[in-house]
Protein backbone atom coordinates (compact mmCIF):
# COMPACT_ATOMS: atom_id res chain seq x y z
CA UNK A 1 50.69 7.89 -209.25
CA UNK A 2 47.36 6.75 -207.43
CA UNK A 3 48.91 3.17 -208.43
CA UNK A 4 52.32 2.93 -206.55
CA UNK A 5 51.17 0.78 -204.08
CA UNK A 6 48.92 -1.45 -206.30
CA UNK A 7 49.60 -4.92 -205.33
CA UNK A 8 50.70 -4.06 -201.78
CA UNK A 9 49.69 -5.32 -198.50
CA UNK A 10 49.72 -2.58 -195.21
CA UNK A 11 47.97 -3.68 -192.24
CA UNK A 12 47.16 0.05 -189.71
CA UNK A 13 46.52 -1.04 -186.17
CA UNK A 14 43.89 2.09 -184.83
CA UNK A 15 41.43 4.14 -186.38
CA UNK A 16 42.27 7.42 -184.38
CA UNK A 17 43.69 10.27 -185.79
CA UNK A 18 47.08 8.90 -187.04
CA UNK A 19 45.31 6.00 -188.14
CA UNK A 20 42.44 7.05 -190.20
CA UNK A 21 44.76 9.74 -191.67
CA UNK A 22 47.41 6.99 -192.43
CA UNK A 23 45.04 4.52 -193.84
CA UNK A 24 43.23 7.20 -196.53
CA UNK A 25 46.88 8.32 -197.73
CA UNK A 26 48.06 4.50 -197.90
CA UNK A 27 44.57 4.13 -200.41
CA UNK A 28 45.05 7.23 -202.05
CA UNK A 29 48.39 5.91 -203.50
CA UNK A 30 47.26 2.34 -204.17
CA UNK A 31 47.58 -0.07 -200.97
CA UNK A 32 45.24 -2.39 -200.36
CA UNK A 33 44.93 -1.37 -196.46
CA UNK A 34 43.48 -3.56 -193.37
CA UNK A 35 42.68 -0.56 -190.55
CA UNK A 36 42.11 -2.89 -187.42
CA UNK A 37 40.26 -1.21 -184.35
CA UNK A 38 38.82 -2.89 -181.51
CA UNK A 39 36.47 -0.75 -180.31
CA UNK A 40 33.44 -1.14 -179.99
CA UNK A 41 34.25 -5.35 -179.63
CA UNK A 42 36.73 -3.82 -176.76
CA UNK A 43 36.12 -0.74 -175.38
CA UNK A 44 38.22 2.26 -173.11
CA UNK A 45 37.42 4.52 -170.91
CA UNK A 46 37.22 7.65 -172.85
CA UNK A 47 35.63 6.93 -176.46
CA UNK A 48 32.15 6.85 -176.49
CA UNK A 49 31.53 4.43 -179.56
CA UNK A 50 33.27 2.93 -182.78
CA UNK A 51 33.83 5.72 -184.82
CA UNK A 52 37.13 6.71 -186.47
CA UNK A 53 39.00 9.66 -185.87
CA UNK A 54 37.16 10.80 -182.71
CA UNK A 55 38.43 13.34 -180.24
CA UNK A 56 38.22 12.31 -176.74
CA UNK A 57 39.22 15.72 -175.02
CA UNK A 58 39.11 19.18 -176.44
CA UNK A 59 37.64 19.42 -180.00
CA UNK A 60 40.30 22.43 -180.30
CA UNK A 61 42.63 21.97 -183.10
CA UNK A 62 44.49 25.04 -182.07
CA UNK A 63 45.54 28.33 -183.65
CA UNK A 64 45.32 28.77 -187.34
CA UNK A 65 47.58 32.00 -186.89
CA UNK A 66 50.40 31.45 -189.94
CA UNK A 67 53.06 32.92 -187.75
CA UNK A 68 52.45 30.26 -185.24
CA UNK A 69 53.63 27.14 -184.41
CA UNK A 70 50.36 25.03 -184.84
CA UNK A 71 49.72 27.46 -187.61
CA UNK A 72 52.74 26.20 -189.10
CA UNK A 73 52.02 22.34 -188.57
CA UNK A 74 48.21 23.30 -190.60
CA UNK A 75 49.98 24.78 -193.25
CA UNK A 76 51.69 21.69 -194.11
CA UNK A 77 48.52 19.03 -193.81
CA UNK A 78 46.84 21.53 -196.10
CA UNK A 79 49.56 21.18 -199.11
CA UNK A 80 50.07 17.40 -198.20
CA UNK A 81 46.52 16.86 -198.57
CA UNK A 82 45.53 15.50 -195.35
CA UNK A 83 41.98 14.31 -195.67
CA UNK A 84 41.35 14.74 -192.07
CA UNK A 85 42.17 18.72 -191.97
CA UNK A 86 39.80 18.87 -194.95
CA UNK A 87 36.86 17.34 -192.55
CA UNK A 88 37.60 19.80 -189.79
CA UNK A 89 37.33 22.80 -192.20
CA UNK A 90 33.69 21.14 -193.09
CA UNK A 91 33.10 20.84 -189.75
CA UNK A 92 34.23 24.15 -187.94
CA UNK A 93 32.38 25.77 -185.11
CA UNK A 94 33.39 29.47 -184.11
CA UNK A 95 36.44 29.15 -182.11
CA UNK A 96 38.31 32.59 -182.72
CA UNK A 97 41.75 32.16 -184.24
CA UNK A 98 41.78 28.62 -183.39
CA UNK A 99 40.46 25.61 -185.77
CA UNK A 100 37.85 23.62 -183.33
CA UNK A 101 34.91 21.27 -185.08
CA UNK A 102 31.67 19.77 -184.14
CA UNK A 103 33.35 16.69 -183.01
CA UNK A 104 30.74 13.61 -184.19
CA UNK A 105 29.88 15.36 -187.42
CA UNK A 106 34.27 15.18 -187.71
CA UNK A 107 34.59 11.76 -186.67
CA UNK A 108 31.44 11.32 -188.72
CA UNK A 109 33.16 12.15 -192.56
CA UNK A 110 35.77 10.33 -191.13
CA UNK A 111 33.73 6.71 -190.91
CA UNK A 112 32.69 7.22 -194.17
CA UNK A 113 35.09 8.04 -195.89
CA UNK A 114 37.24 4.96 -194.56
CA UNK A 115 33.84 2.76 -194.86
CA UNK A 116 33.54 4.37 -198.74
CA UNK A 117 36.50 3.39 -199.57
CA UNK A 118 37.07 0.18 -201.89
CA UNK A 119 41.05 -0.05 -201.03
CA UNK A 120 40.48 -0.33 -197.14
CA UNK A 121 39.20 -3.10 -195.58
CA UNK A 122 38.01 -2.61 -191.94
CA UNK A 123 38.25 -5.42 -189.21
CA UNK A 124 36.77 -4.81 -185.75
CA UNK A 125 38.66 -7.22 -183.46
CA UNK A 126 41.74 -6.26 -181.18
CA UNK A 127 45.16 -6.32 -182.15
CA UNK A 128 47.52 -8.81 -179.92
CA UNK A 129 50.39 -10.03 -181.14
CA UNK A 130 52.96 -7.30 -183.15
CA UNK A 131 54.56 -10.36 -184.65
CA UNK A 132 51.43 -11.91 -185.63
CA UNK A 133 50.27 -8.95 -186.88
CA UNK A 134 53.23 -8.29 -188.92
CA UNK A 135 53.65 -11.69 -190.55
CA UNK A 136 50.50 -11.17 -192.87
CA UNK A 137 51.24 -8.01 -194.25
CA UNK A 138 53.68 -6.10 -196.13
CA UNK A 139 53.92 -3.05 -194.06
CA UNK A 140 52.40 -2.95 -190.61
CA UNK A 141 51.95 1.01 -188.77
CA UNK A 142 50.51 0.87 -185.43
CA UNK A 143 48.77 3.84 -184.45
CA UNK A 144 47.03 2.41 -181.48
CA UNK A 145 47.11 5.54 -179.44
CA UNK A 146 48.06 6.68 -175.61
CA UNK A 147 45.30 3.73 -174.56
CA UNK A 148 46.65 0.86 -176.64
CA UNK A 149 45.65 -2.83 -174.92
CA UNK A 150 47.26 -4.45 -172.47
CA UNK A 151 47.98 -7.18 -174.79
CA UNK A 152 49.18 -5.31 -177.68
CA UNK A 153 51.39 -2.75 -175.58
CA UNK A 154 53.02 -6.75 -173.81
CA UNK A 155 54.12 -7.46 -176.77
CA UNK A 156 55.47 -4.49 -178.50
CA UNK A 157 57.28 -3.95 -174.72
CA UNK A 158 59.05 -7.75 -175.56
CA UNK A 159 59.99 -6.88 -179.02
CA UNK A 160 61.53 -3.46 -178.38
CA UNK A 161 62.43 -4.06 -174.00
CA UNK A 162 60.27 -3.39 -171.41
CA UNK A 163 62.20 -0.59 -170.28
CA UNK A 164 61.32 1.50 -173.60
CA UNK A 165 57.74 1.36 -172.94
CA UNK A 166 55.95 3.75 -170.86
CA UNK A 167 52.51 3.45 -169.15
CA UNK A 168 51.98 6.92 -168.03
CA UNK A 169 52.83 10.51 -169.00
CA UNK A 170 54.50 12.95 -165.97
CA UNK A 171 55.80 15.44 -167.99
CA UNK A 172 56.56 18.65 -166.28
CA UNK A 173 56.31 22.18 -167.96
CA UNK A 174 58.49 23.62 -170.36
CA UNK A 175 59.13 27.52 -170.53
CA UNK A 176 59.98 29.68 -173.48
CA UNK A 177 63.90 31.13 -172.73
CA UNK A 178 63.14 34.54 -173.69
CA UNK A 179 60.71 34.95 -171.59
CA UNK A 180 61.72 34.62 -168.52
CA UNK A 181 63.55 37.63 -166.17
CA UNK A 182 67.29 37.48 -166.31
CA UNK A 183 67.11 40.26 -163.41
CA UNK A 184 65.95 37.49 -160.75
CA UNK A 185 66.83 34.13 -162.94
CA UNK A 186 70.80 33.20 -162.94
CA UNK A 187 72.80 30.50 -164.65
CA UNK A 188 74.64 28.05 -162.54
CA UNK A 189 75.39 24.27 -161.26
CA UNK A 190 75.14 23.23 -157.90
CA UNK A 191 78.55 24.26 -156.20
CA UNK A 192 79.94 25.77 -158.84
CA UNK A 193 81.29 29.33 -158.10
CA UNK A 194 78.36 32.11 -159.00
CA UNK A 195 80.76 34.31 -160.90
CA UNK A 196 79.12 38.34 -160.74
CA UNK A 197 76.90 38.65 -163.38
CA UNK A 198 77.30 35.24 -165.47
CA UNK A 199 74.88 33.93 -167.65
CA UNK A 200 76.75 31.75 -169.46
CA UNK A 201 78.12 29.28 -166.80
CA UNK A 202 76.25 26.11 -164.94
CA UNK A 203 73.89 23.53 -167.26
CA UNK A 204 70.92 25.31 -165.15
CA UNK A 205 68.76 28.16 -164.96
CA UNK A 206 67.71 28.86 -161.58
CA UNK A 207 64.70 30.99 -160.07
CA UNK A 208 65.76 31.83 -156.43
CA UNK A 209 63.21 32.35 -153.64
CA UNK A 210 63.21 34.53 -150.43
CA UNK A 211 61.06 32.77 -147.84
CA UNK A 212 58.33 35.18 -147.96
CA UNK A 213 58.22 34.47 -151.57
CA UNK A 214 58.16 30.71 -151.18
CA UNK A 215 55.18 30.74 -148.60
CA UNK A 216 53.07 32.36 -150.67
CA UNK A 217 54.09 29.79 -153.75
CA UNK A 218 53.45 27.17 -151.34
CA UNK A 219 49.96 28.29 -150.38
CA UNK A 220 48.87 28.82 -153.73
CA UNK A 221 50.34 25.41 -154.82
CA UNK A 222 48.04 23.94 -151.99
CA UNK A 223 44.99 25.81 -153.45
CA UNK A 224 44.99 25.28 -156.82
CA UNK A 225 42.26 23.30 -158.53
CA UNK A 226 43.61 19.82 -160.06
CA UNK A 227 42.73 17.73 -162.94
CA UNK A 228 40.04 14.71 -162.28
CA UNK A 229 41.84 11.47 -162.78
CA UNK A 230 40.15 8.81 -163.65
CA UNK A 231 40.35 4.69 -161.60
CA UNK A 232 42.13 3.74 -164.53
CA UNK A 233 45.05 6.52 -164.55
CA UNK A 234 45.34 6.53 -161.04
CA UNK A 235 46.31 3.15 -159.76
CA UNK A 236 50.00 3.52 -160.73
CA UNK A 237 50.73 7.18 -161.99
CA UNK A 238 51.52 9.06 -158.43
CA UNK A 239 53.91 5.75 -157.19
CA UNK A 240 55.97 6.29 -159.97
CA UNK A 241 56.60 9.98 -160.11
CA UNK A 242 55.11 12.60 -157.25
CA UNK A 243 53.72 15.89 -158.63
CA UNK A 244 54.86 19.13 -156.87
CA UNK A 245 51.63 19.59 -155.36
CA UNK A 246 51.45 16.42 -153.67
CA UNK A 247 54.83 16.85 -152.13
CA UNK A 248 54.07 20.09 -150.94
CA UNK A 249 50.79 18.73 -149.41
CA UNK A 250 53.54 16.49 -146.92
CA UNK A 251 54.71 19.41 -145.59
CA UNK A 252 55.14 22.95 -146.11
CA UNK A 253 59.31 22.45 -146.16
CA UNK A 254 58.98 18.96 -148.18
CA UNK A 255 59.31 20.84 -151.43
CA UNK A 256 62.14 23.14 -150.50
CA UNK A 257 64.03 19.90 -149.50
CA UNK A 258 62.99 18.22 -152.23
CA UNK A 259 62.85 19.33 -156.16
CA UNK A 260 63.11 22.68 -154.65
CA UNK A 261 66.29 22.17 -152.67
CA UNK A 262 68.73 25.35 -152.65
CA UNK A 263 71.99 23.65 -151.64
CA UNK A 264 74.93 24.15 -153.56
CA UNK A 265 73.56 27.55 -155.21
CA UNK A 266 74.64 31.33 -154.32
CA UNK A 267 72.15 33.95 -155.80
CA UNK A 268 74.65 36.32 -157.35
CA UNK A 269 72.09 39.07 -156.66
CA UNK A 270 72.33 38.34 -153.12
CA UNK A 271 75.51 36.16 -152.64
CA UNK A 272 73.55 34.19 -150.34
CA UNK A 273 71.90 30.43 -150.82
CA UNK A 274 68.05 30.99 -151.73
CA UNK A 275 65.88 29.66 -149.58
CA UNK A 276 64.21 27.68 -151.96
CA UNK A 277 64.84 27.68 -155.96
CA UNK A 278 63.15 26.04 -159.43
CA UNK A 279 65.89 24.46 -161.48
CA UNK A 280 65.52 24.83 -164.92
CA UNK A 281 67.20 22.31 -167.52
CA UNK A 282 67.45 22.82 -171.42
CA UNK A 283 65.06 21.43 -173.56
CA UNK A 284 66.47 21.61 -176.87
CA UNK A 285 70.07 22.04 -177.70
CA UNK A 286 70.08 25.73 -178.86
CA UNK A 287 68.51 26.90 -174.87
CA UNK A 288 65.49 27.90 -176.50
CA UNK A 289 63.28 26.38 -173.91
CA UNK A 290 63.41 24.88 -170.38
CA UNK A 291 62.13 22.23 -168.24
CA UNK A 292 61.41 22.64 -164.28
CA UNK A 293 63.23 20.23 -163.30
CA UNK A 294 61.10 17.75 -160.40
CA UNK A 295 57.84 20.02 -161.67
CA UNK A 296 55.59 17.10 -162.59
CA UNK A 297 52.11 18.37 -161.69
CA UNK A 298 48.53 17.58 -161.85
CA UNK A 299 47.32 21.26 -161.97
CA UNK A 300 44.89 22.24 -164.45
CA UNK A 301 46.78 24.05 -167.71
CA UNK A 302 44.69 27.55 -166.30
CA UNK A 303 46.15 27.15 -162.79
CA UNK A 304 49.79 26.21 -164.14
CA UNK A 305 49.92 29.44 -165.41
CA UNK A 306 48.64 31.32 -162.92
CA UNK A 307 50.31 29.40 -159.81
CA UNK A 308 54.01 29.15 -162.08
CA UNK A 309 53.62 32.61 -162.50
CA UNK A 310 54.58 33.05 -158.92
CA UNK A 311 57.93 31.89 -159.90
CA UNK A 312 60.79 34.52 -159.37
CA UNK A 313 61.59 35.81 -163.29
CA UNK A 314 58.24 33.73 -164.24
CA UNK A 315 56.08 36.80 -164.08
CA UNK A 316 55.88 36.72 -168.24
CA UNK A 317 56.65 33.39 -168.72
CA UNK A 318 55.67 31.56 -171.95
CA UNK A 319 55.12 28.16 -171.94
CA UNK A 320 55.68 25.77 -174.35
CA UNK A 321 54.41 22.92 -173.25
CA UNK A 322 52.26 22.62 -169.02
CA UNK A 323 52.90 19.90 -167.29
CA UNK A 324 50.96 16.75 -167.49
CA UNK A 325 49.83 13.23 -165.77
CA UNK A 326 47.91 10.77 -167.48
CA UNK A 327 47.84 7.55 -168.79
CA UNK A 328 49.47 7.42 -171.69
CA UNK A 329 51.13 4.23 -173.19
CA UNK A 330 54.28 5.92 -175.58
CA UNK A 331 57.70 4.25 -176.97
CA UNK A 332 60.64 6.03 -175.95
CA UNK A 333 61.23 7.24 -180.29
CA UNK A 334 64.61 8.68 -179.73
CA UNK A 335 66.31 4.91 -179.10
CA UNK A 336 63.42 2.89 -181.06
CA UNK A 337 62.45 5.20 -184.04
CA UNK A 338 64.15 6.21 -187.26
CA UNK A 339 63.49 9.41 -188.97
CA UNK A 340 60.62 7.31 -191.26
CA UNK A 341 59.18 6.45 -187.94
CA UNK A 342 60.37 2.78 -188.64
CA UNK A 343 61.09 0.74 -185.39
CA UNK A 344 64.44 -0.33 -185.35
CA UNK A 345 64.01 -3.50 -183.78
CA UNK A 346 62.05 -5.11 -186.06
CA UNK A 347 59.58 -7.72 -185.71
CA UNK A 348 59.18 -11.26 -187.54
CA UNK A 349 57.58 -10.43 -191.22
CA UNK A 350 56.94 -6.77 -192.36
CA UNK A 351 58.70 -3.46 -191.09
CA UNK A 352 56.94 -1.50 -188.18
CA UNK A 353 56.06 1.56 -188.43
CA UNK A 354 54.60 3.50 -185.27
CA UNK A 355 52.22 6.61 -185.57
CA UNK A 356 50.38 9.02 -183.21
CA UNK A 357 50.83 9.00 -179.91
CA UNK A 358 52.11 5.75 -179.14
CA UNK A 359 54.67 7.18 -181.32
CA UNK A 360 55.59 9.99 -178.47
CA UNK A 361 53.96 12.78 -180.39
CA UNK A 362 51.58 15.08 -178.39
CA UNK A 363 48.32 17.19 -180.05
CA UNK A 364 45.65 16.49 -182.60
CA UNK A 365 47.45 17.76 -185.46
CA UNK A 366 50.87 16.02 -184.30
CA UNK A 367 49.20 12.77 -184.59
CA UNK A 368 47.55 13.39 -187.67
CA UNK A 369 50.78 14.76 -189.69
CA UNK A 370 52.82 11.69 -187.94
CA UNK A 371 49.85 9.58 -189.71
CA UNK A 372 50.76 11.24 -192.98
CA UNK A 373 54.62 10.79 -192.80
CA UNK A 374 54.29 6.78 -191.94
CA UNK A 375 52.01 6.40 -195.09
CA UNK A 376 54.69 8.10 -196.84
CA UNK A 377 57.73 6.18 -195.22
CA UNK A 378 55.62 3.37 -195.74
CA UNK A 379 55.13 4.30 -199.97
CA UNK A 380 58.77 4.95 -200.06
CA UNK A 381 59.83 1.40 -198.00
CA UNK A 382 57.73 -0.93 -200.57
CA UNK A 383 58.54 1.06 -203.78
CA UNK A 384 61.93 1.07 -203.24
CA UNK A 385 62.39 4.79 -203.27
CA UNK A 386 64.33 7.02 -201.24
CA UNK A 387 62.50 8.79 -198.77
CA UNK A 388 62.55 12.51 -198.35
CA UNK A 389 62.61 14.13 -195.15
CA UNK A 390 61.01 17.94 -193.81
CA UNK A 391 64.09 19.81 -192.78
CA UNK A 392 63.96 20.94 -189.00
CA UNK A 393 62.83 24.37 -190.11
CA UNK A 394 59.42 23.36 -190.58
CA UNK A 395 57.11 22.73 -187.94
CA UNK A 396 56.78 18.63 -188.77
CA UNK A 397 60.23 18.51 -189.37
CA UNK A 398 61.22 20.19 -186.18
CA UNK A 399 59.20 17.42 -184.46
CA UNK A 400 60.57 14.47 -185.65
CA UNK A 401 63.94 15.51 -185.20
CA UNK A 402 63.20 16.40 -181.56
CA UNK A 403 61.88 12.67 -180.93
CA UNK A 404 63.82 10.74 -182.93
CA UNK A 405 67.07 11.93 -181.93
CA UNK A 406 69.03 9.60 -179.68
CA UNK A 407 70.65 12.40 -177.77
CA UNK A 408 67.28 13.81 -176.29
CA UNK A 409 67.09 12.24 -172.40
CA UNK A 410 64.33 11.28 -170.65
CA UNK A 411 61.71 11.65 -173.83
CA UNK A 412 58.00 12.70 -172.99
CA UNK A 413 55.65 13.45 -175.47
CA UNK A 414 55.42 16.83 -177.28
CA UNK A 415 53.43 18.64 -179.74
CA UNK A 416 55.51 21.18 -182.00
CA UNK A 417 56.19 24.68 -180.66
CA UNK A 418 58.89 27.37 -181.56
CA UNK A 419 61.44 25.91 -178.74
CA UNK A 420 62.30 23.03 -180.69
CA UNK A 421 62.38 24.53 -184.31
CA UNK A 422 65.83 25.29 -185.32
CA UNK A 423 67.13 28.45 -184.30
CA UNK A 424 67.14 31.48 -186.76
CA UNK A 425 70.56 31.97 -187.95
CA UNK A 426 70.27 35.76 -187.07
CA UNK A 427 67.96 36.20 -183.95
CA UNK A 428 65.53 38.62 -183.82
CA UNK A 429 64.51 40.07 -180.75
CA UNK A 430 60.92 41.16 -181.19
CA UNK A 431 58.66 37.78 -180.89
CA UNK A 432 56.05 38.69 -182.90
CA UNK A 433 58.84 39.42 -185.71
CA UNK A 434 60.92 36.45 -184.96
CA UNK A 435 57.63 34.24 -185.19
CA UNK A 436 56.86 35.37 -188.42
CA UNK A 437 60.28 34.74 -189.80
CA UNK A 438 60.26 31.12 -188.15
CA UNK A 439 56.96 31.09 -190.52
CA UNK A 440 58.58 32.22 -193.23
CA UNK A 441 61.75 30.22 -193.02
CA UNK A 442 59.61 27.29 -192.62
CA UNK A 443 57.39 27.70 -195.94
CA UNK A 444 60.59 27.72 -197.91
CA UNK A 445 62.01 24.78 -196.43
CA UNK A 446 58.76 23.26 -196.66
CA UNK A 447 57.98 24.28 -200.34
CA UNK A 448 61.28 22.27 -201.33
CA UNK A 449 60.16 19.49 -199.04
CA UNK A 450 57.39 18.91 -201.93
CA UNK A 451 59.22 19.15 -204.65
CA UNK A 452 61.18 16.43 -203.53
CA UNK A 453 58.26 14.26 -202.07
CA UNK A 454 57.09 15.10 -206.22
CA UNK A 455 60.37 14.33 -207.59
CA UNK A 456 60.20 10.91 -205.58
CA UNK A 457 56.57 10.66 -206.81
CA UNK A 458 54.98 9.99 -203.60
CA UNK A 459 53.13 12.75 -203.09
CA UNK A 460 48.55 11.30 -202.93
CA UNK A 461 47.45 12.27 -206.79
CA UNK A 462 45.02 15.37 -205.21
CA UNK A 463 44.07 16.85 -202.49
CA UNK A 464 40.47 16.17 -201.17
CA UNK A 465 39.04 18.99 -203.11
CA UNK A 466 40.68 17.39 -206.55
CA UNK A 467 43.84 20.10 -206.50
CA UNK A 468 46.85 19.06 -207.55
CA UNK A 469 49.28 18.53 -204.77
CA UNK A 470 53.07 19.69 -205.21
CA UNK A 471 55.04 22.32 -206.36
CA UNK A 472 52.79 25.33 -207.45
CA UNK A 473 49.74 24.11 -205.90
CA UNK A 474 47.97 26.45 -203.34
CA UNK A 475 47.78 25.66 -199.75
């Protein structure tokens, strides 16, 4: 099995996360693999040298809890074998419940394993020209990451439109459904009649504010401590999309006319227009999560809780995703990417395959499972075999469905969480319980996910530890 790729070419642009992970899998079934990074010959702004697989911001992989979301998502490197999950296990430091590592001794087993391998060659120049690129290989997965060059990220922009390229990341927060207060939070479009005690009408949630209510927001808005942004993320972020703080700052009414405008809304608690109210728009297509609509913010995470807590029916609010602003060079997947994370417009020479990232996924372990599936896609593409996919049940799955399907709008990046996951066919109403069936729901899909990926034969030969991987194999 080790030899399905003997005799192929795949050329992985970026030795982050995705990358590293990609090009070990890619050499693990046989391809002779180029991994092209640029640093240290060009460096950014946030890496401190040239080694693989480093982690620029937390060194938090998240929870390990099985009955969570992340939990979910490490479940499924550990039976696919990700070589990366098995460094952070060597490398853990006491983080509680969540999986966090001594980040240069990670990025460390990383190196060598890449540099000990005799199937990967390494090349330490920067990466131009996708076409270029793409002509002298027979695969090509860029996994450049949210700070891919200016040169590169010119011409992927010309080969897939400039207008499905993004330069920056304004994302605002996303809120669990079920967590919010239904007793203060009521469903309804702008000028559409309220209808006494309606949940089910209007494409919007709405949280409704008194005045006394929204000074107090307002003041605590102004107070709260923001992230530092750095020369190179602020020279264009805040022109292109304001974050609720800053609009507040030009005026204590500026957000109640703007994002926070009441017009065309009648509190059916009151039967009177709020004076002020947070929209809130579906994320997914079941309404198991919600954006604030205009509630792109440079708060820190700490302070979007506390300050969005303020939020009429947001006293328990669970969020699935805060709000962020940073540079962050992503594809918009939904219009470019298939389900094998293939580009769709495809360059002159070899398919294109886009990881990490760049690829519109958000989180360590996001871009290190999306690393995983292109190495797959790409085993399947060159051996001719049909490609198995993870159903949306299971926490990958659920991901890739999310950003590569053509009806999501206005795609940011997201890591995996329990809003996008398919709805249980029966709800359950206690979350703890509900959680654990999404977990258990999501090991069954997952388990037959294998056995096809084994049927296929494309699953690596072993895991890192020499295990088998597939059906019957221990996670």
């Amino acid at each position: 099995m080790g030899r399905l790729l003997e005799g192929r070419r795949v050329t992985v642009v970026g030795a982050g996360l995705a990358g590293t992970e990609c090009a070990l899998q890619l050499a693990a079934r046989g391809a002779a693999v180029l991994l092209v990074e640029m640093r240290p010959v060009v460096s950014t702004e946030v890496h401190r040298g040239g080694g693989f697989a480093e982690l620029v911001c937390s060194n938090s992989l998240k929870s390990e809890k099985p009955s969570s979301a992340a939990g979910m998502m490490k479940a499924e490197l550990d039976v696919l074998g990700s070589r990366l999950m098995d460094f952070a296990r060597q490398t853990r430091v006491p983080a509680g419940g969540a999986l966090a590592v001594e980040r240069e001794e990670f990025s460390a087993l990383a190196t060598r394993a890449v540099k000990d391998c005799p199937l990967i060659e390494v090349q330490r120049r920067e990466a131009r020209d996708l076409s270029a690129e793409a002509r002298e290989t027979d695969a090509l997965v860029l996994a450049s990451g949210p700070l891919t060059s200016d040169a590169l990220a010119a011409s992927l922009a010309e080969a897939t439109g400039a207008e499905s390229l993004a330069f920056y990341d304004a994302a605002a927060p996303i809120v669990m459904a079920d967590s919010l207060d239904y007793t203060r939070v009521f469903r309804q479009s702008r000028y559409e009649e309220a209808g006494e005690g309606e949940l089910a009408r209007g494409d919007y949630l709405n949280a409704p504010f008194t005045k006394e209510e929204y000074e107090r927001f307002v003041d605590e808005l102004l107070g709260a401590q923001c992230t530092v942004k750095r020369s190179f993320e602020r020279k264009d972020l805040f022109q292109a999309c304001q974050p609720i703080e800053e609009i507040a700052r030009a005026g204590r009414d500026a957000a109640r006319f703007g994002p926070m405008k009441p017009v065309g809304l009648t509190d059916p608690v009151t039967g009177r227009r709020p004076w002020a109210v947070v929209q809130l728009r579906a994320e997914d297509r079941a309404g198991q999560s919600f954006n604030l609509v205009g509630f792109q913010t440079n708060l820190t995470f700490p302070e979007q809780r506390r300050v969005f807590s303020l939020i009429p029916g947001f006293e328990h609010a669970e969020f699935a995703r805060y709000g962020v602003m940073h540079r962050n060079t992503f594809i918009d997947a939904p219009r470019l990417l298939d389900a094998s994370l293939r580009l769709r417009a495809a360059a002159d020479g070899a398919p294109v395959f886009v990881a990490g990232q760049l690829a519109g996924t958000e989180g360590y372990c996001e871009a290190i499972r999306s690393g995983l599936h292109a190495a797959i896609s790409v085993a399947a593409e060159l051996s001719g075999r049909a490609l198995p996919l993870p159903g949306p049940q299971t926490a990958f799955g659920s991901l890739l469905a999310y950003a590569t399907d053509p009806a999501t709008a206005d795609y940011q990046p997201m890591h995996v969480n329990f809003g996008i996951i398919e709805p249980l066919e029966r709800p359950v109403r206690n979350k703890g319980a509900r959680y654990e069936a999404y977990a258990r729901r999501g090991a069954e899909a997952f388990e037959a996910y294998i056995a096809e990926l084994d049927e296929a034969g494309l699953l690596a030969p072993a895991r890192p530890d020499g295990a088998p991987v597939g059906p019957g194999a221990e996670a």
